[in-house]
Protein backbone atom coordinates (compact mmCIF):
# COMPACT_ATOMS: atom_id res chain seq x y z
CA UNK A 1 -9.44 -39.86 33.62
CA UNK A 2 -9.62 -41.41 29.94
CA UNK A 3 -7.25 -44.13 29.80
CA UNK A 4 -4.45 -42.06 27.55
CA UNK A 5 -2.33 -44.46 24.46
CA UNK A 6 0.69 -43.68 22.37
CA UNK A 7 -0.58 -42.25 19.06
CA UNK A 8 1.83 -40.94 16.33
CA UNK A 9 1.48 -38.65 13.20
CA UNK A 10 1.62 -41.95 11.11
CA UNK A 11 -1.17 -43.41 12.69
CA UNK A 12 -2.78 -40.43 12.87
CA UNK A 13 -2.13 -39.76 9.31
CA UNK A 14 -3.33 -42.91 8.00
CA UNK A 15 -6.93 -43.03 10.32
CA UNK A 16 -7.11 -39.70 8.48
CA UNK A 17 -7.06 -41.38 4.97
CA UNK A 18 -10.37 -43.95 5.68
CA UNK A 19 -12.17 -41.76 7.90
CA UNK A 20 -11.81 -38.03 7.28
CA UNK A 21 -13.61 -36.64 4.32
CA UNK A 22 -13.90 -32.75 5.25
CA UNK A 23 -11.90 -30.49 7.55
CA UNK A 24 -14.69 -29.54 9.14
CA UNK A 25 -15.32 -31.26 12.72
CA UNK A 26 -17.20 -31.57 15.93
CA UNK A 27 -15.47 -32.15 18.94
CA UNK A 28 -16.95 -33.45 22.75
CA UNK A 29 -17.02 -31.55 25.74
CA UNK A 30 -14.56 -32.57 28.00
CA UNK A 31 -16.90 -31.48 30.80
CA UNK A 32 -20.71 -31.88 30.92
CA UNK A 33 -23.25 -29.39 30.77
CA UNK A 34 -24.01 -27.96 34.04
CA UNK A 35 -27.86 -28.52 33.82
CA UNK A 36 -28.15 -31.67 31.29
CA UNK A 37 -25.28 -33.36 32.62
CA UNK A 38 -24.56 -34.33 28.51
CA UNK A 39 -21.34 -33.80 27.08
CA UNK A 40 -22.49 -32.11 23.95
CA UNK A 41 -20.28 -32.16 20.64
CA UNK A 42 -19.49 -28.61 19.17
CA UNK A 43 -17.68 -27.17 16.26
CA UNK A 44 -14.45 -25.57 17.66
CA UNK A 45 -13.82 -22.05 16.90
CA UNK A 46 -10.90 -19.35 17.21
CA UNK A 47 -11.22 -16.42 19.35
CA UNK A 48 -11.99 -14.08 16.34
CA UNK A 49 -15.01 -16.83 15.79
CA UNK A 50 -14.00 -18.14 12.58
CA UNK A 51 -14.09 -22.24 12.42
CA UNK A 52 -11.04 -24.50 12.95
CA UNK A 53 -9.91 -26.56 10.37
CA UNK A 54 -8.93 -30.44 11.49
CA UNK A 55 -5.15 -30.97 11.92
CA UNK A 56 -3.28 -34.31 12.04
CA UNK A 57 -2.80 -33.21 15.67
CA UNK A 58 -6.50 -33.24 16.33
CA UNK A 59 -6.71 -36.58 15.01
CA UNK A 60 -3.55 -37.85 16.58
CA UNK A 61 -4.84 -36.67 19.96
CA UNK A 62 -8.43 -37.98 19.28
CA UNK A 63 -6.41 -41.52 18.71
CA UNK A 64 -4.35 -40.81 22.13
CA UNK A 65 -7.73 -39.78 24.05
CA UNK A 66 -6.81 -36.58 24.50
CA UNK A 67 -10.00 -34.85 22.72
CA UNK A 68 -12.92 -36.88 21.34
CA UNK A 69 -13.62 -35.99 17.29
CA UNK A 70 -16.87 -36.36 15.53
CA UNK A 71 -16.57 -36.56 12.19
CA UNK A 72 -18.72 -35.76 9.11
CA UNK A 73 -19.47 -38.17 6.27
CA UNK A 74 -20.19 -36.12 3.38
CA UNK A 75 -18.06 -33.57 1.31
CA UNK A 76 -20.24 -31.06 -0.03
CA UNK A 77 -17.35 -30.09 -3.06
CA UNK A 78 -18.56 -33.78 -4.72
CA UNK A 79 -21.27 -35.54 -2.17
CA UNK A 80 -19.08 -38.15 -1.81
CA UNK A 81 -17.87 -40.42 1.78
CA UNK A 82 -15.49 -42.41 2.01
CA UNK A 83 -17.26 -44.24 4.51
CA UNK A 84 -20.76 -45.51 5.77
CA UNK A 85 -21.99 -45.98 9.46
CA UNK A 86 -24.52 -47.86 10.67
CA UNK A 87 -25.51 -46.95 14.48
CA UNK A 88 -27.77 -48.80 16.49
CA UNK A 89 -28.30 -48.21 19.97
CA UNK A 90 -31.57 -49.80 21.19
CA UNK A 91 -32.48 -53.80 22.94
CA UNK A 92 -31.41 -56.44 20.52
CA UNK A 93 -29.43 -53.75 18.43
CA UNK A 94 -26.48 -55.77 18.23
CA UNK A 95 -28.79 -58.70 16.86
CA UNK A 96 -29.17 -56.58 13.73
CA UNK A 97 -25.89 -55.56 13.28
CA UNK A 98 -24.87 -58.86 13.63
CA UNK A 99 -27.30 -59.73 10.71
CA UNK A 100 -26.40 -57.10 8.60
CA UNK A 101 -22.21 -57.63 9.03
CA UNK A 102 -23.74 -61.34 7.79
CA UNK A 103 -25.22 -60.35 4.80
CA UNK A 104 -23.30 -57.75 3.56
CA UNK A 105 -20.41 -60.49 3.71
CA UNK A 106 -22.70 -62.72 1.54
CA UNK A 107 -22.45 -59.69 -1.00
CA UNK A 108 -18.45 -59.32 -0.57
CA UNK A 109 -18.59 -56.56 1.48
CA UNK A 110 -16.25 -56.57 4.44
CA UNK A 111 -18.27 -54.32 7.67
CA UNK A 112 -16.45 -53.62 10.85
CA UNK A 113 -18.66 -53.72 13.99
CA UNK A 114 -17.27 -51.41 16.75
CA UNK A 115 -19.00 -51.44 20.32
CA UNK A 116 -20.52 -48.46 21.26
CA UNK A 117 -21.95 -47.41 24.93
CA UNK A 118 -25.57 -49.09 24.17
CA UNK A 119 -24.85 -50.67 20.94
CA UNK A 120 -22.53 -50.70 18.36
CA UNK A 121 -21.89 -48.83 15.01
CA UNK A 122 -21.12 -50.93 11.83
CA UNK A 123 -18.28 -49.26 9.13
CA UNK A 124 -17.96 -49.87 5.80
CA UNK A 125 -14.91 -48.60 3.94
CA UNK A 126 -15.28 -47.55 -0.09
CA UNK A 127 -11.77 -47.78 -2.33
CA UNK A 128 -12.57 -44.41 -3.02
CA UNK A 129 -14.95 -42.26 -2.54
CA UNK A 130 -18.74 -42.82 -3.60
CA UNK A 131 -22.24 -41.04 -4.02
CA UNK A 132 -23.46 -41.12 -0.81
CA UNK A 133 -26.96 -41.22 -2.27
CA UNK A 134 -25.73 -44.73 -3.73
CA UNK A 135 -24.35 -45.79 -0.15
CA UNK A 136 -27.35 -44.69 1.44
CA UNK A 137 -29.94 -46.89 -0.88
CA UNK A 138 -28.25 -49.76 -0.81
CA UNK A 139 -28.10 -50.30 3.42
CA UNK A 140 -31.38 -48.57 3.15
CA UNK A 141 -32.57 -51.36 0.64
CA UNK A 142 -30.71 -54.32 2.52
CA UNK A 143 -32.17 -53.38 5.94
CA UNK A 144 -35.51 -53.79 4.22
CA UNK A 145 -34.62 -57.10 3.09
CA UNK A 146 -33.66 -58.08 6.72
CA UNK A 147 -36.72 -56.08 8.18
CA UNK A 148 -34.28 -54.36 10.06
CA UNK A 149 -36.10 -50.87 11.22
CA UNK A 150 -34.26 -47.41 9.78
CA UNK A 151 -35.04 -45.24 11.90
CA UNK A 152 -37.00 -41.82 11.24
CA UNK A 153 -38.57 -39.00 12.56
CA UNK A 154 -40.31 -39.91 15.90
CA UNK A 155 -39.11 -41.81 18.92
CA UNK A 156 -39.10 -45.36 16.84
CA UNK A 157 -36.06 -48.05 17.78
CA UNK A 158 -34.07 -48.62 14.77
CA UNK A 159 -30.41 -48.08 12.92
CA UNK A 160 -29.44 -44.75 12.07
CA UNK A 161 -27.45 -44.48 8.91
CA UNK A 162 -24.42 -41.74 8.72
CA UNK A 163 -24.51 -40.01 6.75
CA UNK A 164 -28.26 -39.41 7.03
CA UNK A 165 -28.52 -37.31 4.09
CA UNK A 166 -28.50 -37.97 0.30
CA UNK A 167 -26.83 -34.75 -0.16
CA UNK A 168 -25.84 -31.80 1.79
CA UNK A 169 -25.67 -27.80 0.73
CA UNK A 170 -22.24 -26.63 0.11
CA UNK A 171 -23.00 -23.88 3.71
CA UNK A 172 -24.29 -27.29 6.02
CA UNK A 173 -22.17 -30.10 7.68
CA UNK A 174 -25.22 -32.66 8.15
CA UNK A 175 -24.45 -35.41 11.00
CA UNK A 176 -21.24 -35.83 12.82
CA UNK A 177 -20.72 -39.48 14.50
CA UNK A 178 -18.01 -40.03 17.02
CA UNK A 179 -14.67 -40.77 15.18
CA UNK A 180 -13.41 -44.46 15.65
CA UNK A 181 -11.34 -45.77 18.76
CA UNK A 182 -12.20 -42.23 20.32
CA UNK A 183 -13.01 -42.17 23.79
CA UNK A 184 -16.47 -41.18 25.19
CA UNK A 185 -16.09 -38.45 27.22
CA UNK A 186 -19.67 -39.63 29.06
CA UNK A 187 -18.16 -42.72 30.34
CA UNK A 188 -14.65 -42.09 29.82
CA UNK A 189 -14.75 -45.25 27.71
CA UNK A 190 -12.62 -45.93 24.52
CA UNK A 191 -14.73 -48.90 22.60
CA UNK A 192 -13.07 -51.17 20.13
CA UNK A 193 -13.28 -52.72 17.00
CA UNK A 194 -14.43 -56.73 17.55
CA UNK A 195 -12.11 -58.88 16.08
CA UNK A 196 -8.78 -57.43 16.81
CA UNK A 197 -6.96 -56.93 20.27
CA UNK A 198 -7.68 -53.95 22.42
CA UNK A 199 -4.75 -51.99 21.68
CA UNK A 200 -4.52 -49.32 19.06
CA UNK A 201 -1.83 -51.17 16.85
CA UNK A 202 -3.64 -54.09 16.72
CA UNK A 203 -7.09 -52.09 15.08
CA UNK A 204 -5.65 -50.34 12.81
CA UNK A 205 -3.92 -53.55 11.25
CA UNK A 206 -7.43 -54.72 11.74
CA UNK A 207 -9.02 -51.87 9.61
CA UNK A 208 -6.16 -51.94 7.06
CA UNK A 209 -6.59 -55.17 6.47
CA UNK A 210 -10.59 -55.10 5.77
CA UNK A 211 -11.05 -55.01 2.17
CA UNK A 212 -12.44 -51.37 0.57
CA UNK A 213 -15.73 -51.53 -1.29
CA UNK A 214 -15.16 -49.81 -4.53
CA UNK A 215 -17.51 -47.82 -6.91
CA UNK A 216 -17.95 -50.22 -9.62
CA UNK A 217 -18.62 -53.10 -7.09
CA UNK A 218 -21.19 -50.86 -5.09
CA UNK A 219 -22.87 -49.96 -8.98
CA UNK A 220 -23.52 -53.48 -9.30
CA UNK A 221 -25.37 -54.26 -5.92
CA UNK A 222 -27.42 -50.90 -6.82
CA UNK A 223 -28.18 -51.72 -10.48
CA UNK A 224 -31.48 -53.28 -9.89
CA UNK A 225 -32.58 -50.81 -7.21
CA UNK A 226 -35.08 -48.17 -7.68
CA UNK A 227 -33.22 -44.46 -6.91
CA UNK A 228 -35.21 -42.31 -4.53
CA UNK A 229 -35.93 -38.61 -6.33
CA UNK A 230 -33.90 -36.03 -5.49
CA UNK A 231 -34.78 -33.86 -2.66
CA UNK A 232 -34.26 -30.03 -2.74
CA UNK A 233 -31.82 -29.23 -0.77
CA UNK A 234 -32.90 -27.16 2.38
CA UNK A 235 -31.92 -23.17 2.39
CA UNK A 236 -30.83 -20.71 4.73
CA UNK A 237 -28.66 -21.79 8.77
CA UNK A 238 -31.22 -24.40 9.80
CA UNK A 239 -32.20 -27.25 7.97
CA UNK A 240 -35.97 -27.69 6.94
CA UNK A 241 -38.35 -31.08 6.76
CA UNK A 242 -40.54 -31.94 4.25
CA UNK A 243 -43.15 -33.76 6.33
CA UNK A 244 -46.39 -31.92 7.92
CA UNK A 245 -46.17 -30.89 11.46
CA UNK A 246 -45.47 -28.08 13.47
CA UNK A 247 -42.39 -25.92 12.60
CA UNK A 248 -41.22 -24.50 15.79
CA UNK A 249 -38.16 -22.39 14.06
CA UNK A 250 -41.05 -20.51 12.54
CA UNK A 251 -42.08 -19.10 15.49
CA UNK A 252 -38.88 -18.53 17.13
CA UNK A 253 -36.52 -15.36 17.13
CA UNK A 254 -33.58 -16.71 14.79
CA UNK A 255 -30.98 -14.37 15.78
CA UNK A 256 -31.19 -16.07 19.52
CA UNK A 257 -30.50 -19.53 18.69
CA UNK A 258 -26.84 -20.76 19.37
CA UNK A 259 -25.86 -24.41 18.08
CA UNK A 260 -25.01 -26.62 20.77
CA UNK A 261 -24.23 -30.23 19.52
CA UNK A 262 -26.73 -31.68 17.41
CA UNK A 263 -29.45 -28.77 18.36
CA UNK A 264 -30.41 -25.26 18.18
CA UNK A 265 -30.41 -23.61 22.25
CA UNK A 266 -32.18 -21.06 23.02
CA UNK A 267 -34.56 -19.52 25.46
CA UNK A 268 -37.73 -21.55 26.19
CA UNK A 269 -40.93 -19.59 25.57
CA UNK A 270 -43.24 -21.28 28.51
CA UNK A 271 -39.90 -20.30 31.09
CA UNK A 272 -39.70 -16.90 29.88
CA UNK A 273 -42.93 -16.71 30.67
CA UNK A 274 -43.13 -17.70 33.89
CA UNK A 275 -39.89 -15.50 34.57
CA UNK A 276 -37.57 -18.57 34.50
CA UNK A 277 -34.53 -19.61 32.05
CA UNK A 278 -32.06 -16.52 31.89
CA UNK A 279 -29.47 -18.50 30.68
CA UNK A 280 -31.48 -18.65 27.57
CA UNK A 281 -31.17 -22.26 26.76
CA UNK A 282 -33.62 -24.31 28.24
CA UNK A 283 -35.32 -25.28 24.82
CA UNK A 284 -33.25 -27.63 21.97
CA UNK A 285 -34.40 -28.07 18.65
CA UNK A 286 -32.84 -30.77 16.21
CA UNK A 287 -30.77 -29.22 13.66
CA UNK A 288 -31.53 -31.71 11.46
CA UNK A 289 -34.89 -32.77 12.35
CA UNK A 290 -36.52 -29.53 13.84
CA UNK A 291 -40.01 -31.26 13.91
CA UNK A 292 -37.94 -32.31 17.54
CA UNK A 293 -37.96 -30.07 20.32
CA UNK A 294 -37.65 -30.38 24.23
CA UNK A 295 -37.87 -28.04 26.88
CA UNK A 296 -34.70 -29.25 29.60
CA UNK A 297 -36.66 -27.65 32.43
CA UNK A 298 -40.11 -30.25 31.43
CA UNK A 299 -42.63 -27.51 30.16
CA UNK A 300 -44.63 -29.92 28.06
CA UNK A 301 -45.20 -29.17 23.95
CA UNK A 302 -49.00 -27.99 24.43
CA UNK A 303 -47.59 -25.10 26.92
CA UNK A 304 -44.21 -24.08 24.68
CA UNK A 305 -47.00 -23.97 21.69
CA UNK A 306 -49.30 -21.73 23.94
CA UNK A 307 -46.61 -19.37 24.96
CA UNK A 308 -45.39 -19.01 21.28
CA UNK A 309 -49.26 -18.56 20.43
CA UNK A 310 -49.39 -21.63 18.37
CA UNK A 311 -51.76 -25.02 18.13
CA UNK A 312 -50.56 -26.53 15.75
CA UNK A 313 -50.36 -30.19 15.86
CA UNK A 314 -47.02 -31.26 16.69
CA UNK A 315 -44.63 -34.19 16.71
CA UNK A 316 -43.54 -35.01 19.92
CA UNK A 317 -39.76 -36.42 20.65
């Protein structure tokens, strides 16, 4: 059992100020998935299906490791976060964020580096909150400096930035990241906040001590930057990607895929035809990154392309 702490609707109330931008919400499985063994994150729901809005109770309970959140970065009303995340989760990860926390304090920007279960994940607070299209080139621009790898598509070591999007549609959530001080269900492992003692008192005098970046300050280490063009954003339930490659949602029947986590489930076309998967969720797609696919049960890209009637190249995960 998840060690369990004393969390109030103060403390739950003022986490909620730095780190919760949008109602919306993912939440961990308490119990892992019979045939991945993962504890996925979902978006809870009410028995008439409509979504559940985040309470100070969620949070409060996240904070007591009751549930495990994961939150979202961007508000779709403005495209705004009040906070930035840098994960890293690969050998020598914590060298980087280690270099980064460095440098961004050379620039008078305070970073908090929280362990994670193979790495850590870097926060940075705003005043209030900014573009994340700003947010996003700056780390994106100071990584480069430091030839720290971002990662992208493919199965490439490097930091993953939250939120991963310049912008979102007002009808998508983009990436969730587990909420600060939560446990992981995984492990049953709460992970803390370096620099301040391993109680939850003592972090959150920690984090309300650590100076906010505001806009005007984050305009001026941007000013000499060159602005990526905007992107369309994607239409219609799943996200789309720009870059060549096979498009397995193309070939799939929509109205069977069910969200689980970070990926589309459904039934995997080389199973079904060899008479296996009836529980119809054998093959994952990224939501966000649907050039990534995996069959649980091992059938291999070339066959899930034959049984779908496809040979098109394809980007492997």
């Amino acid at each position: 059992m998840p060690q369990l702490l004393l969390a109030t609707p103060a403390m739950a109330a003022e986490y909620s100020n730095w780190f919760v931008n949008r109602r919306a919400y993912t939440r961990q499985s308490d119990r892992p998935h019979p045939e991945s063994g993962r504890h996925y994150y979902y978006r809870p729901g009410s028995k008439a299906g409509a979504e559940i809005a985040l309470e100070i109770e969620d949070v409060r309970r996240h904070l007591a490791g009751e549930i495990t959140l994961g939150i979202y970065a961007i508000n779709p009303g403005n495209q705004r976060v009040k906070w930035m995340a840098i994960d890293a989760d690969y050998r020598r990860s914590l060298d980087d964020l280690l270099k980064l926390q460095y440098e961004l304090q050379q620039n008078g920007v305070q970073a908090a580096l929280e362990q994670s279960r193979r790495g850590g994940h870097l926060w940075i607070l705003f005043e209030a909150p900014v573009l994340a299209k700003h947010a996003r080139v700056y780390i994106r621009h100071l990584a480069g400096q430091l030839a720290v790898q971002v990662k992208s598509t493919g199965p490439s070591d490097g930091i993953e930035l939250f939120p991963k999007q310049d912008r979102i549609d007002p009808v998508q959530f983009g990436n969730a990241i587990r909420g600060p001080l939560g446990i992981h269900r995984a492990v049953n492992r709460r992970y803390w906040f370096y620099g301040a003692a391993h109680d939850l008192e003592s972090q959150l005098a920690y984090l309300r001590q650590l100076r906010r970046v505001s806009e005007e300050q984050l305009a001026g280490l941007i000013a000499d930057l060159e602005m990526p063009e905007e992107a369309p954003l994607p239409q219609g339930g799943c996200a789309t990607h720009s870059r060549p490659g096979f498009q397995i949602l193309e070939f799939l029947d929509r109205s069977q895929l069910r969200r689980v986590g970070r990926n589309w489930v459904t039934r995997c076309p080389s199973c079904a035809a060899a008479g296996r998967d009836r529980g119809k969720d054998n093959l994952a797609v990224s939501v966000e990154e649907p050039l990534k696919y995996l069959c649980w049960a091992g059938c291999t890209n070339f066959q899930i392309r034959a049984a779908l009637g496809a040979s098109a190249p394809v980007l492997t995960r």
